[in-house]
N, C-alpha and C. Protein backbone atom coordinates (compact mmCIF):
# COMPACT_ATOMS: atom_id res chain seq x y z
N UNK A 1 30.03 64.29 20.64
CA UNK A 1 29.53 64.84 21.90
C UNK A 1 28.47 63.90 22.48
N UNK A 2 28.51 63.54 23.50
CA UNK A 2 27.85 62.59 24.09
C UNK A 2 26.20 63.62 24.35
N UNK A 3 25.07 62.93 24.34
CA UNK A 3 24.38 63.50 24.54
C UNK A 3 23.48 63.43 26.00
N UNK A 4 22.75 64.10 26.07
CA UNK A 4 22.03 64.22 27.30
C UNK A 4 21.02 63.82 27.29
N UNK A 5 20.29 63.37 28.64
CA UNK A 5 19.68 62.31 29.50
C UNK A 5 18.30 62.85 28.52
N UNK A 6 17.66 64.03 28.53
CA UNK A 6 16.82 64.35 27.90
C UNK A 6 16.24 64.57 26.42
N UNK A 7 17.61 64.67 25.79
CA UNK A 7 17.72 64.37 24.52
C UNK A 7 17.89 63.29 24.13
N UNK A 8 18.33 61.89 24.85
CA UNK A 8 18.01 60.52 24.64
C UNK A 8 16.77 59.89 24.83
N UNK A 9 16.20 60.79 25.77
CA UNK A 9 14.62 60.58 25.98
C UNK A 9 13.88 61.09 24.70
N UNK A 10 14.37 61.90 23.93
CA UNK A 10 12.94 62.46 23.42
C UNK A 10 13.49 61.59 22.17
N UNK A 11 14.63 61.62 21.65
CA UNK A 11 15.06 60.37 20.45
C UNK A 11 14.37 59.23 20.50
N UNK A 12 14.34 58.64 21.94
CA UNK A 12 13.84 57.33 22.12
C UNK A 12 12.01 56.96 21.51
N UNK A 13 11.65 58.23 22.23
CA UNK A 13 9.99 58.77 21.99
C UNK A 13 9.81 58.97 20.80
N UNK A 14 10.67 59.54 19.83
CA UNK A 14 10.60 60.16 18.24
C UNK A 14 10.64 58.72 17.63
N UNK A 15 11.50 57.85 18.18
CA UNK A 15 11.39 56.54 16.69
C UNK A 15 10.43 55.79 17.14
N UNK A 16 10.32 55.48 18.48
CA UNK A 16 9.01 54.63 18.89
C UNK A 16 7.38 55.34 18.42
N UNK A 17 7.72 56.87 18.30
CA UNK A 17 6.59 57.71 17.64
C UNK A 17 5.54 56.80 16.90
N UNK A 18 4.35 56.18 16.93
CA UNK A 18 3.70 55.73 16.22
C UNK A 18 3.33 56.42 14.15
N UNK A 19 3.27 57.79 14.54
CA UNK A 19 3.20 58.97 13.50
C UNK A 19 4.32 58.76 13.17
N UNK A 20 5.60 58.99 13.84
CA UNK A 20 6.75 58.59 13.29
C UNK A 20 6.59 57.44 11.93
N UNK A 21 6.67 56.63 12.35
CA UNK A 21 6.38 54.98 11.84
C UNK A 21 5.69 55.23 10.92
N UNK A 22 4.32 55.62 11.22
CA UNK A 22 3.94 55.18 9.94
C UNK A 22 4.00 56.37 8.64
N UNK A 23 4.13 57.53 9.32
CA UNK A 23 4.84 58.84 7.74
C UNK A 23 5.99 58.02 7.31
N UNK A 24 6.79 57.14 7.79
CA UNK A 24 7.80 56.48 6.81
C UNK A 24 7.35 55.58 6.48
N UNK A 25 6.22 54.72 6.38
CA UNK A 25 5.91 53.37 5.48
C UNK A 25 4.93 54.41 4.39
N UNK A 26 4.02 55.59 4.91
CA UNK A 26 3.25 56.37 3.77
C UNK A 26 3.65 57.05 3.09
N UNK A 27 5.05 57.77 3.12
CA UNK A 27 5.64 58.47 2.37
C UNK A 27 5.81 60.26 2.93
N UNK A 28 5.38 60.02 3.80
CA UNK A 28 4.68 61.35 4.04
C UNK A 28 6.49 62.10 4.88
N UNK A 29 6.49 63.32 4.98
CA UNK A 29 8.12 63.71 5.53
C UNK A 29 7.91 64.44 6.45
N UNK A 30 6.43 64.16 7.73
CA UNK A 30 6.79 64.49 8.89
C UNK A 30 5.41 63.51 9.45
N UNK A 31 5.92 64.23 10.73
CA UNK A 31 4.66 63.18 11.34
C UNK A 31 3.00 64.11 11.22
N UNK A 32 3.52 65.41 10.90
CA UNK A 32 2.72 66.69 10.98
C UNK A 32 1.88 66.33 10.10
N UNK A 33 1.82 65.31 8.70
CA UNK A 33 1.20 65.31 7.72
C UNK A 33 -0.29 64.79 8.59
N UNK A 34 -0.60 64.04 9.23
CA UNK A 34 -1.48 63.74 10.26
C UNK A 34 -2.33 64.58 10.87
N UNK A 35 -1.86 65.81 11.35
CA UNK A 35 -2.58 66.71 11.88
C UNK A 35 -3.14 67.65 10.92
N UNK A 36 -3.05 67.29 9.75
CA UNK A 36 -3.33 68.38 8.72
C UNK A 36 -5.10 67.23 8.36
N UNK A 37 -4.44 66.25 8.02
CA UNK A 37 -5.51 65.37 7.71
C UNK A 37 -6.53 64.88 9.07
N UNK A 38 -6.34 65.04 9.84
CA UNK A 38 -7.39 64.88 10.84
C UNK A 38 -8.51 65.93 10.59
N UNK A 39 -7.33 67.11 10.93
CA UNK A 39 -8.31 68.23 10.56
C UNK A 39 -9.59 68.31 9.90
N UNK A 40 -8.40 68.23 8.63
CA UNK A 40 -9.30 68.03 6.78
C UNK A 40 -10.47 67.08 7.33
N UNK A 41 -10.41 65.93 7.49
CA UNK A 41 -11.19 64.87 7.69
C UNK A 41 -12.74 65.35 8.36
N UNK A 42 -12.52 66.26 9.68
CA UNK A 42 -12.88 66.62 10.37
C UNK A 42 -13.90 67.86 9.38
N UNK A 43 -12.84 68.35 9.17
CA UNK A 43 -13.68 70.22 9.02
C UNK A 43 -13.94 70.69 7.45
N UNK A 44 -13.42 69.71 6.07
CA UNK A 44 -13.36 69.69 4.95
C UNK A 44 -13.00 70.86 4.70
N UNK A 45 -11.57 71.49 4.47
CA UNK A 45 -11.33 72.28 4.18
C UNK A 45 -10.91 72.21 3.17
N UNK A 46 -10.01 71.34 2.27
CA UNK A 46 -9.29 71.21 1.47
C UNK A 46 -10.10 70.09 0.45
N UNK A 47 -10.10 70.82 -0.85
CA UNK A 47 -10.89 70.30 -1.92
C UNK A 47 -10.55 70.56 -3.23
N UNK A 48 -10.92 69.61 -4.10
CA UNK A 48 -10.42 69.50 -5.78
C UNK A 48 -9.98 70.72 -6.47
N UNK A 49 -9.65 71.43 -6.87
CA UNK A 49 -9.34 72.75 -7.49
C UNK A 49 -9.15 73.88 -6.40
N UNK A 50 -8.88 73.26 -5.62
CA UNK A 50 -8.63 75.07 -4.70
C UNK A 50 -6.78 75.42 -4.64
N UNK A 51 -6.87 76.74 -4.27
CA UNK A 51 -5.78 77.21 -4.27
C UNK A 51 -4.99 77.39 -2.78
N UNK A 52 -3.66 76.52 -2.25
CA UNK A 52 -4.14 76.78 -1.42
C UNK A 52 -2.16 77.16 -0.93
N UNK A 53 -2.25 78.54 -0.01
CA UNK A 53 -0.94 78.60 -0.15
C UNK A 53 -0.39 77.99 1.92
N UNK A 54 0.71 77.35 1.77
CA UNK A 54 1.32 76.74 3.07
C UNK A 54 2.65 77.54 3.15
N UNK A 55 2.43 78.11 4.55
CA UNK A 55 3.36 79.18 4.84
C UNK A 55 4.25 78.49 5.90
N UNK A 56 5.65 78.58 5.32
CA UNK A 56 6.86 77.91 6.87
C UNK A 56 6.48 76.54 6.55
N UNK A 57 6.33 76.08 5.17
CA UNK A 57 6.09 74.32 4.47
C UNK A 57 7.48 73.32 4.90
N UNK A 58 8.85 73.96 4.99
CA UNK A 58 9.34 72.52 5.05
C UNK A 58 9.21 72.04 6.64
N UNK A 59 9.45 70.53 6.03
CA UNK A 59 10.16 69.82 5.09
C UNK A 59 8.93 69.21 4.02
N UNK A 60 7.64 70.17 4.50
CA UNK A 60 6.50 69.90 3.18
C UNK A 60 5.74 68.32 3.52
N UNK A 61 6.07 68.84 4.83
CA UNK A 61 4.30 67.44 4.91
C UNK A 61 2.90 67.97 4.64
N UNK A 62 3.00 69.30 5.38
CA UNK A 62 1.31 69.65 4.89
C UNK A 62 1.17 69.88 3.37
N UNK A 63 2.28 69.99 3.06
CA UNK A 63 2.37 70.60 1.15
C UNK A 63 1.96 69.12 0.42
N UNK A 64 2.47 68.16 1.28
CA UNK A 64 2.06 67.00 0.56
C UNK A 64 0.60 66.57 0.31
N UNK A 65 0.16 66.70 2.03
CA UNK A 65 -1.22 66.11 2.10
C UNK A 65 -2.38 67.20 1.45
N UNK A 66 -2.06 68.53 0.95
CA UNK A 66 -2.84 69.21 0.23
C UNK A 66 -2.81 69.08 -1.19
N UNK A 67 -1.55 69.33 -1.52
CA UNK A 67 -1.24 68.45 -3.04
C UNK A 67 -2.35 67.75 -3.65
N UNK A 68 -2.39 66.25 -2.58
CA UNK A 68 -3.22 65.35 -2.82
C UNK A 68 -4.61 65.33 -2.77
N UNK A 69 -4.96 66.73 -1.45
CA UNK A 69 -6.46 66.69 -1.67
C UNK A 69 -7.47 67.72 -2.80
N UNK A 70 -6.43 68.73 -3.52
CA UNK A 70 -6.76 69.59 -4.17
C UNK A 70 -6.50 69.24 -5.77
N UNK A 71 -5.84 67.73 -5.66
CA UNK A 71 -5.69 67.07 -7.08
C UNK A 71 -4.81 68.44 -8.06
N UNK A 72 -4.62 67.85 -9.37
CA UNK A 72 -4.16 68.21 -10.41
C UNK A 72 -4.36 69.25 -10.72
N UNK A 73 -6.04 69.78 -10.34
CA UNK A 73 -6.46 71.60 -11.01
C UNK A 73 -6.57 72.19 -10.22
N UNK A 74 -6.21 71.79 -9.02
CA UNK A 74 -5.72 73.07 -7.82
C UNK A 74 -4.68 72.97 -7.77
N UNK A 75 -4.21 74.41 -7.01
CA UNK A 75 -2.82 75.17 -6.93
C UNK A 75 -2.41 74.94 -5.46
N UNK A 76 -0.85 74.49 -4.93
CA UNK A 76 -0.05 74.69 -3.98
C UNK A 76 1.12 75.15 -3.44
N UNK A 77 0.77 76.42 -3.28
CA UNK A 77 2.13 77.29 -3.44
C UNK A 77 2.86 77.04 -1.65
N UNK A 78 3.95 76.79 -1.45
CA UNK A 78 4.70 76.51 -0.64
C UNK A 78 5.62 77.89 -0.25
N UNK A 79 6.18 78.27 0.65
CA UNK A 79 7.33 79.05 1.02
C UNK A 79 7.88 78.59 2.64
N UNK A 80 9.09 78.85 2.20
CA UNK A 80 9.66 78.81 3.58
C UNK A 80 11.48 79.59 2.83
N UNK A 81 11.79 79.80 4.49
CA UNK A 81 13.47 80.41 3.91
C UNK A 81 14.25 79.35 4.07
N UNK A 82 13.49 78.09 4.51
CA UNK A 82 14.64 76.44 4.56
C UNK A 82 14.55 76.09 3.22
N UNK A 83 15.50 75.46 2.62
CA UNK A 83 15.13 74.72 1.17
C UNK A 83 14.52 73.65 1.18
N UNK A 84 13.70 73.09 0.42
CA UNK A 84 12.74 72.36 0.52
C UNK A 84 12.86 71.31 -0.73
N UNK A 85 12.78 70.13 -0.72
CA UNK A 85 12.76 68.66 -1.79
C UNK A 85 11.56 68.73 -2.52
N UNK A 86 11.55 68.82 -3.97
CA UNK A 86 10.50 69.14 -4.71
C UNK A 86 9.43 67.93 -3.87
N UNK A 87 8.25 68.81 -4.27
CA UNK A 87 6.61 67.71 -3.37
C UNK A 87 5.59 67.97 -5.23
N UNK A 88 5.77 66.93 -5.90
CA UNK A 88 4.37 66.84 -6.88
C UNK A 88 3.16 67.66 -7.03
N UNK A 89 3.40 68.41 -7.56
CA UNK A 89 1.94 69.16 -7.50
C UNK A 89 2.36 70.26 -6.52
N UNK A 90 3.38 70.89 -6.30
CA UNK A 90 3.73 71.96 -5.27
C UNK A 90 4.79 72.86 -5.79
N UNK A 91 4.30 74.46 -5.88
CA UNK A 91 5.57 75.01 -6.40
C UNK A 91 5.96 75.46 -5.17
N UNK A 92 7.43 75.59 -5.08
CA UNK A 92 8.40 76.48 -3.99
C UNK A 92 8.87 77.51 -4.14
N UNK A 93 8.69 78.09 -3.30
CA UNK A 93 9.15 79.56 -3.28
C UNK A 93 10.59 79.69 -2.09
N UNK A 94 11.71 79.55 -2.35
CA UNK A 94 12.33 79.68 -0.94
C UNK A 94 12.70 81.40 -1.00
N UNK A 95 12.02 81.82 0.75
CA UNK A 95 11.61 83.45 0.68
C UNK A 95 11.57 83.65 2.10
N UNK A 96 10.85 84.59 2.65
CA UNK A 96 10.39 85.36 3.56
C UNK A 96 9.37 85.91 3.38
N UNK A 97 7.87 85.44 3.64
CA UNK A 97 6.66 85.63 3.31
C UNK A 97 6.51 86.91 3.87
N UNK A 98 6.89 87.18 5.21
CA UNK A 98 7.01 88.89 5.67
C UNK A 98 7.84 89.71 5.09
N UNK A 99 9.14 89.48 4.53
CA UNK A 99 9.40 90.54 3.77
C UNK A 99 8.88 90.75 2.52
N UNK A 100 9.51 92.01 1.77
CA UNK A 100 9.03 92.63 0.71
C UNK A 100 9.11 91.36 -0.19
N UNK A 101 10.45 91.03 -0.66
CA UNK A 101 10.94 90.28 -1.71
C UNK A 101 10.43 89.19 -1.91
N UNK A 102 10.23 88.10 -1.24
CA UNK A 102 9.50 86.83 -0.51
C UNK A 102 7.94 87.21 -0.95
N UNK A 103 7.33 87.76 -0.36
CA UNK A 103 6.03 88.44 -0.50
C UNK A 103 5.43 88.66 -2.21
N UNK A 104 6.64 88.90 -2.95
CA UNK A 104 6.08 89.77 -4.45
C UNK A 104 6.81 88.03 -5.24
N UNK A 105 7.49 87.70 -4.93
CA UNK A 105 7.66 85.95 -5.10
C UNK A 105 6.44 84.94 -5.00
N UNK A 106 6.03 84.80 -4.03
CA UNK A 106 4.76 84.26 -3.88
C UNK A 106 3.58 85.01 -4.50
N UNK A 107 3.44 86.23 -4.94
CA UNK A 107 2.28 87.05 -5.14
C UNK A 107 2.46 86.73 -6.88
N UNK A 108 3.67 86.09 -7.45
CA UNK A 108 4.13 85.96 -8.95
C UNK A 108 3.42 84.29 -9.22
N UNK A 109 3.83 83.65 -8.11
CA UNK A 109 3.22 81.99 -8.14
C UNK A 109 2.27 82.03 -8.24
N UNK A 110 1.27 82.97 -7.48
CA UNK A 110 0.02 83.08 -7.01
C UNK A 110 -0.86 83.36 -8.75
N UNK A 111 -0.16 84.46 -9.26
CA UNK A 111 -0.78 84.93 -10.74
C UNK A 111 -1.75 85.14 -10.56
N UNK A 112 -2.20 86.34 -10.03
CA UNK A 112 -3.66 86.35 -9.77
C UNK A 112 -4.84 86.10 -9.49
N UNK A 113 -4.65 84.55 -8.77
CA UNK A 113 -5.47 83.55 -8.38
C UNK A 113 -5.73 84.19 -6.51
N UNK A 114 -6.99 84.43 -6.67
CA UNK A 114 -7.37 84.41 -5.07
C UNK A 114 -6.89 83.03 -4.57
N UNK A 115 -6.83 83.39 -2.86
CA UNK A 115 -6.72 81.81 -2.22
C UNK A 115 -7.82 81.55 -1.68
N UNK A 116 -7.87 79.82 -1.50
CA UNK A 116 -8.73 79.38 -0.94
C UNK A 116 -8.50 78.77 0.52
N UNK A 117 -7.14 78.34 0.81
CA UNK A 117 -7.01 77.97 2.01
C UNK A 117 -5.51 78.46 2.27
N UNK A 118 -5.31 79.21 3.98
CA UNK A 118 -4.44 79.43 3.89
C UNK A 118 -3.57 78.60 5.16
N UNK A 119 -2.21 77.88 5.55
CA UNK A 119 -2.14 77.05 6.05
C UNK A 119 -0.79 77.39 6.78
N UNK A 120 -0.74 77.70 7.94
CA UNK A 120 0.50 77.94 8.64
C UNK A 120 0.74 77.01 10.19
N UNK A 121 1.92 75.96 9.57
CA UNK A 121 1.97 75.09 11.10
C UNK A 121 3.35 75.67 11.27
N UNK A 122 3.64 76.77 11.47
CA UNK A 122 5.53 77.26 11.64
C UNK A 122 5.14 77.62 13.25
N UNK A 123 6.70 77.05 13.39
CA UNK A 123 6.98 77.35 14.85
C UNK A 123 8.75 77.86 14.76
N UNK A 124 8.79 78.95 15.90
CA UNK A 124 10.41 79.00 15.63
C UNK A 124 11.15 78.23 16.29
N UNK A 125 12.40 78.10 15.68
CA UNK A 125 13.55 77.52 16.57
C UNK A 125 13.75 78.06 18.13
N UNK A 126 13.63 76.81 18.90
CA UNK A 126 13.49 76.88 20.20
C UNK A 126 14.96 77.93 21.20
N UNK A 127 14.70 78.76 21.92
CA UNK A 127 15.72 79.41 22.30
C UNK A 127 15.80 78.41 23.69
N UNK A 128 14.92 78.10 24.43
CA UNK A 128 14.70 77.66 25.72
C UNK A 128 14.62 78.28 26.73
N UNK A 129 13.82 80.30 26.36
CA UNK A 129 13.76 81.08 27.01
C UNK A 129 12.44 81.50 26.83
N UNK A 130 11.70 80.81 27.85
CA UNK A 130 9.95 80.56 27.53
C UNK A 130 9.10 81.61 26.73
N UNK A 131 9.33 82.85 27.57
CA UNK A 131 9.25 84.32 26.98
C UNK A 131 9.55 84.89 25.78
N UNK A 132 10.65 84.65 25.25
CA UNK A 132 11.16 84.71 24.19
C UNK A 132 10.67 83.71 23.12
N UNK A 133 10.72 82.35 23.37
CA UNK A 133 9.84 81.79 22.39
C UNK A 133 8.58 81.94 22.26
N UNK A 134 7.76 82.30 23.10
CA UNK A 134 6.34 82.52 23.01
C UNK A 134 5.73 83.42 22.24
N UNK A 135 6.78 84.81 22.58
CA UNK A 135 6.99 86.06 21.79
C UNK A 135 7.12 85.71 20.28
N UNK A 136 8.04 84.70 19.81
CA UNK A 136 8.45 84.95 18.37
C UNK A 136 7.29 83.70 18.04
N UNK A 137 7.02 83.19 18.87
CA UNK A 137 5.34 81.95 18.00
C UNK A 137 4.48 82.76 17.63
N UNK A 138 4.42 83.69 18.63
CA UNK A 138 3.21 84.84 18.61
C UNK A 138 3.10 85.30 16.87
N UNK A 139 4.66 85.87 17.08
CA UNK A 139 4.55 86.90 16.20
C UNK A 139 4.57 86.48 14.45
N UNK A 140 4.76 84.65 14.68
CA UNK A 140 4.67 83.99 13.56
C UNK A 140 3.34 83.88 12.83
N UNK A 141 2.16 83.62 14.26
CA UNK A 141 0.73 83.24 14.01
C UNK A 141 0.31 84.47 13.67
N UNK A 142 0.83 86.09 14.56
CA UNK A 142 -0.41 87.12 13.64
C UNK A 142 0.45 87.43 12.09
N UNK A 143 1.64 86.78 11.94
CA UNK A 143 1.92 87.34 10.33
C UNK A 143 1.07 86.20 9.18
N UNK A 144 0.86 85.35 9.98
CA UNK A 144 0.60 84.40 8.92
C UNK A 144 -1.13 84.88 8.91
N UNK A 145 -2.10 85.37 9.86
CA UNK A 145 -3.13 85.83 9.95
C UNK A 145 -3.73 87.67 9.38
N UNK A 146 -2.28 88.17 9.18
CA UNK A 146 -1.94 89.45 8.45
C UNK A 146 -2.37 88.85 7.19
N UNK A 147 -1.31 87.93 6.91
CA UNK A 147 -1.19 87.42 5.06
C UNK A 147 -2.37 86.81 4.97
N UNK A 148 -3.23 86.37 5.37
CA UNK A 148 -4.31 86.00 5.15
C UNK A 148 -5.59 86.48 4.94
N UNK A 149 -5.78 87.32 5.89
CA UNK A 149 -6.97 88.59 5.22
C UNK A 149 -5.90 89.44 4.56
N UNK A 150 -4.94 89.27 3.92
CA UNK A 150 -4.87 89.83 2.54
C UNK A 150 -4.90 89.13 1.78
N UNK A 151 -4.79 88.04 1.53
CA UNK A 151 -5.29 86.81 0.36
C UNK A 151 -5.89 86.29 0.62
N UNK A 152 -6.92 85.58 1.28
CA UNK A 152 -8.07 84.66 1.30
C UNK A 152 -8.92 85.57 0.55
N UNK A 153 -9.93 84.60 -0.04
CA UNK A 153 -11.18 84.99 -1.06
C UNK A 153 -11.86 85.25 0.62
N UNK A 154 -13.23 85.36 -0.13
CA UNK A 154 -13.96 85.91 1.59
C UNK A 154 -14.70 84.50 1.75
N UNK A 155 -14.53 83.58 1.33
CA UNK A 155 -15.05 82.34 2.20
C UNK A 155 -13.54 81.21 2.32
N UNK A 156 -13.12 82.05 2.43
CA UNK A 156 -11.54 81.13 2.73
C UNK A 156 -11.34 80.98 3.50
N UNK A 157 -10.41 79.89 3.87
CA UNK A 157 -9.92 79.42 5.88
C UNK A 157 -8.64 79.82 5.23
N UNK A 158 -8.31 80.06 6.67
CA UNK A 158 -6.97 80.00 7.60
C UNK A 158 -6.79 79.05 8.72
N UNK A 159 -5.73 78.06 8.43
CA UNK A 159 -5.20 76.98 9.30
C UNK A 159 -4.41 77.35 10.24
N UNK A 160 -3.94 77.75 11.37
CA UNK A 160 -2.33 78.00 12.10
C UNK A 160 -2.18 77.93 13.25
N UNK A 161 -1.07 77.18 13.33
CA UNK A 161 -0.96 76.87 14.92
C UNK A 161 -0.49 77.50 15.79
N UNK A 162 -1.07 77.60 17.02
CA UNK A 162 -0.31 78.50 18.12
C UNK A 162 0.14 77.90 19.23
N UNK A 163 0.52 78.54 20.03
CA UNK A 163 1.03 77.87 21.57
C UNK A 163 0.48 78.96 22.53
N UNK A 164 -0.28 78.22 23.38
CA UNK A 164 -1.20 78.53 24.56
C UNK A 164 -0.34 79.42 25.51
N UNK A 165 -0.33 80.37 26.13
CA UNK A 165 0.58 81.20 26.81
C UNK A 165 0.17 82.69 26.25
N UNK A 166 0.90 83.34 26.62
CA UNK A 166 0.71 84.96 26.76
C UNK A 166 0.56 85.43 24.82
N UNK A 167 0.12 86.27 25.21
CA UNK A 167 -0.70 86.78 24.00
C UNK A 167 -1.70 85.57 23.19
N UNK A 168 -2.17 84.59 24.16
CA UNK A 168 -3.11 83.24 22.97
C UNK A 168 -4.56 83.66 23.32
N UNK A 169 -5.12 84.80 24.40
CA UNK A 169 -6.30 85.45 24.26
C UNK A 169 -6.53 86.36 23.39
N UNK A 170 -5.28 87.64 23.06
CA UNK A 170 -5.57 88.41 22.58
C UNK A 170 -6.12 87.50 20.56
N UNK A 171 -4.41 86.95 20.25
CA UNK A 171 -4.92 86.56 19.20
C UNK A 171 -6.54 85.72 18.63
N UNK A 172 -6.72 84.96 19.68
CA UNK A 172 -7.98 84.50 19.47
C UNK A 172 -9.14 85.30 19.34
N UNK A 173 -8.90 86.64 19.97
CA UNK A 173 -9.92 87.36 20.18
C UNK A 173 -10.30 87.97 18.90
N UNK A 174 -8.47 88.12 18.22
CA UNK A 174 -8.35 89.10 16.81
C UNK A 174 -9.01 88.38 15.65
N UNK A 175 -8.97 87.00 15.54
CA UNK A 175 -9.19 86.24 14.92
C UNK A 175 -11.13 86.36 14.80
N UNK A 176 -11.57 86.13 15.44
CA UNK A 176 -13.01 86.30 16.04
C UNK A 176 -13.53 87.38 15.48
N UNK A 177 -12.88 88.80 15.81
CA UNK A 177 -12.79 89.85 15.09
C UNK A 177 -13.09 89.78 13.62
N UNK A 178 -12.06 89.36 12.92
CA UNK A 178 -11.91 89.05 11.34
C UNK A 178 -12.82 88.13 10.58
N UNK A 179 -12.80 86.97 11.43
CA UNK A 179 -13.65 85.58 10.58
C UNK A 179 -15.29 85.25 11.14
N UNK A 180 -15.66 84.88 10.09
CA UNK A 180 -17.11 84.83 10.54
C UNK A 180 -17.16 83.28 11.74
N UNK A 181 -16.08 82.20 11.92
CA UNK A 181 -16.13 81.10 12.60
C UNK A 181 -15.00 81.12 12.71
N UNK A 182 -14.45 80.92 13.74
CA UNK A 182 -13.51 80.41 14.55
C UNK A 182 -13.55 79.28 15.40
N UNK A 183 -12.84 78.25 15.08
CA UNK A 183 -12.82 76.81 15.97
C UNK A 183 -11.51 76.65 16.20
N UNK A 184 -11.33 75.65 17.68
CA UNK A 184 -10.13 75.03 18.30
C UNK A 184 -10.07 73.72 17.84
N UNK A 185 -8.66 73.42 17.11
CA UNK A 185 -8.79 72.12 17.56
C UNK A 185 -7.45 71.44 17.76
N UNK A 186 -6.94 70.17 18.47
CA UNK A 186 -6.15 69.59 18.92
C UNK A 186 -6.18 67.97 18.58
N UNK A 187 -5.35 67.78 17.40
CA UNK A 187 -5.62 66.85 16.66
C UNK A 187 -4.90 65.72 17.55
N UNK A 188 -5.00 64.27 16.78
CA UNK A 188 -4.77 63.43 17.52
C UNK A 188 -3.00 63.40 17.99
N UNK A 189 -2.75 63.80 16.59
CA UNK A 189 -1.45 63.20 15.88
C UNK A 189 -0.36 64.27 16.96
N UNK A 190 -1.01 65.29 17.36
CA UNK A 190 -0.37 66.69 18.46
C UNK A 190 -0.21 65.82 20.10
N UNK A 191 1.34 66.06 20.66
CA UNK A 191 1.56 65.45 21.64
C UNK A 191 0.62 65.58 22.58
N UNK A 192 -0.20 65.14 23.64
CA UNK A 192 -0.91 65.92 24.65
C UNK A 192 0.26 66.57 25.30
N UNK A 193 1.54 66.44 25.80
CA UNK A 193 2.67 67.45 26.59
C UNK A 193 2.30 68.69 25.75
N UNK A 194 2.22 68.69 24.41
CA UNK A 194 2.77 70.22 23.73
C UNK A 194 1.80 71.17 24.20
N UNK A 195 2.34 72.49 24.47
CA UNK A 195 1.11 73.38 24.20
C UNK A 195 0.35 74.11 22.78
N UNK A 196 0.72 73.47 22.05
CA UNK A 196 0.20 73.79 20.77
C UNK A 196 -1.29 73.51 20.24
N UNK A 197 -2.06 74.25 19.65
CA UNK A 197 -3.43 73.78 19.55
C UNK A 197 -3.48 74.71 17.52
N UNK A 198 -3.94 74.20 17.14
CA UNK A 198 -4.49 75.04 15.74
C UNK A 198 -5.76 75.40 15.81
N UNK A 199 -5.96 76.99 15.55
CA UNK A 199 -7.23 77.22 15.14
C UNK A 199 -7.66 77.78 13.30
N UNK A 200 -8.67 77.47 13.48
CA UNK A 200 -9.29 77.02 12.11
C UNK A 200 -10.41 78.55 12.08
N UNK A 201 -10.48 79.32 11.13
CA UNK A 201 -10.34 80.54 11.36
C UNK A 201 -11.52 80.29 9.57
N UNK A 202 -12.43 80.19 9.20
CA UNK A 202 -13.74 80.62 8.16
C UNK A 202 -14.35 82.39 8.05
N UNK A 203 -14.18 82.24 6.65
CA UNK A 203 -14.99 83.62 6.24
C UNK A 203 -14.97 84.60 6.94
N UNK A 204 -13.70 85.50 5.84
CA UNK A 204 -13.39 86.90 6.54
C UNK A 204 -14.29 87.85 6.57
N UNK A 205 -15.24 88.83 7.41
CA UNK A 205 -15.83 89.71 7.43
C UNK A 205 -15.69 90.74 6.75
N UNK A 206 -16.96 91.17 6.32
CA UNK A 206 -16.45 92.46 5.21
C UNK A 206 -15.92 93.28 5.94
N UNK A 207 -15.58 93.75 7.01
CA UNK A 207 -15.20 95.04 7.36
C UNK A 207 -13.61 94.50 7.13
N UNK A 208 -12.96 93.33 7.05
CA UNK A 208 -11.29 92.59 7.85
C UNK A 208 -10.75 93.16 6.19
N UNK A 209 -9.46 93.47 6.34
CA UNK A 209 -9.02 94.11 5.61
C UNK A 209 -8.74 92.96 4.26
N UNK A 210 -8.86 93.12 3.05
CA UNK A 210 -8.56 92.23 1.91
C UNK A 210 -7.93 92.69 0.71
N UNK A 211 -7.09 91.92 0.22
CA UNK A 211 -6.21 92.34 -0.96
C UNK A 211 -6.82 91.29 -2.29
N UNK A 212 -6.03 90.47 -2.79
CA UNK A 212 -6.70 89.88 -3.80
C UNK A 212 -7.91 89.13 -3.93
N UNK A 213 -8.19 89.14 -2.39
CA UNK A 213 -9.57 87.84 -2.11
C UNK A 213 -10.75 88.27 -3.28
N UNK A 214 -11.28 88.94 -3.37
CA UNK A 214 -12.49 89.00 -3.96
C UNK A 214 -13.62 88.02 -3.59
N UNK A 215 -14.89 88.10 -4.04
CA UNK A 215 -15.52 87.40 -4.09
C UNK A 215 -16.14 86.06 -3.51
């Protein structure tokens, strides 16, 4: 099938991708691994022994670049319902973090370990029905912000990205609500076209609801 004018455009943009380029000379299996580490760089979230679970991980770039910053005696539990290429230092769960089954899967990896960082860059498959995708981004960012004040310890972050559009006040607002700091940020490695921004979400409030966090 021959392809179209716009889909030759964005191919063209993807290999000339600078991020492109260089996640394949570093090893890294997206260009996303970048925006995780700017972050980090930025806001030190990710450190030697922490636990840290990445929700909607493949193809496991952020699984990589945490791996590496939480070394050998921290934990990186991964899920997604895509199958995923073992990542060093990363167990997989292939699941559904919102359903039941998925949920008590990861809660078995986990073994009773509070988390320390929780990390969601999932976006859904594009319908090209603005409304409709906005709706199901939405509804990706408050599950992954559900699962999180139920597992974060109470000085734990939450990483996750959203897209700017309808419902990106309310969630921000909810977020604010829950965490003692809330920050924006828009890393380098993020197209300026996209509307995507991650917020970085510190220390759940005692009142925000908590399950294994403790302490």
């Amino acid at each position: 099938m021959k392809r179209s004018h716009s889909s030759r455009q964005w191919l063209r943009r993807h290999v000339n991708d600078p991020y492109v380029q260089r996640s394949k000379r570093e090893g890294y299996r997206s260009r996303s691994a970048y925006k995780l580490s700017e972050i980090d760089e930025r806001d030190r979230i990710l450190a030697r022994g922490m636990t840290v679970v990445d929700l909607g991980a493949a193809p496991g770039g952020w699984s990589q670049v945490a791996a590496k910053r939480v070394g050998a005696e921290g934990r990186v539990i991964a899920i997604d319902l895509l199958a995923m290429e073992p990542v060093e230092g990363v167990a997989f769960v292939q699941g559904d973090f919102t359903a039941r089954a998925g949920l008590a899967a990861l809660d078995a990896a986990l073994a009773g370990r509070g988390v320390d960082v929780v990390l969601s860059d999932m976006a859904p498959n594009l319908s090209g029905i603005a409304i409709s995708d906005q709706a199901r981004a939405m509804a990706l960012a408050e599950a992954a912000r559900d699962f999180a004040l139920l597992h974060l310890k109470r000085d734990g972050v939450l990483l996750v990205k959203i897209f700017q559009g309808a419902g990106y006040d309310d969630y921000l607002k909810s977020l604010r609500a829950a965490f003692r700091k809330v920050a924006v940020r828009k890393p380098a490695a993020s197209r300026d076209e996209s509307a995507e921004q991650y917020l970085l979400a510190r220390g759940r409030k005692e009142a925000a609801n908590s399950g294994a966090g403790g302490p």
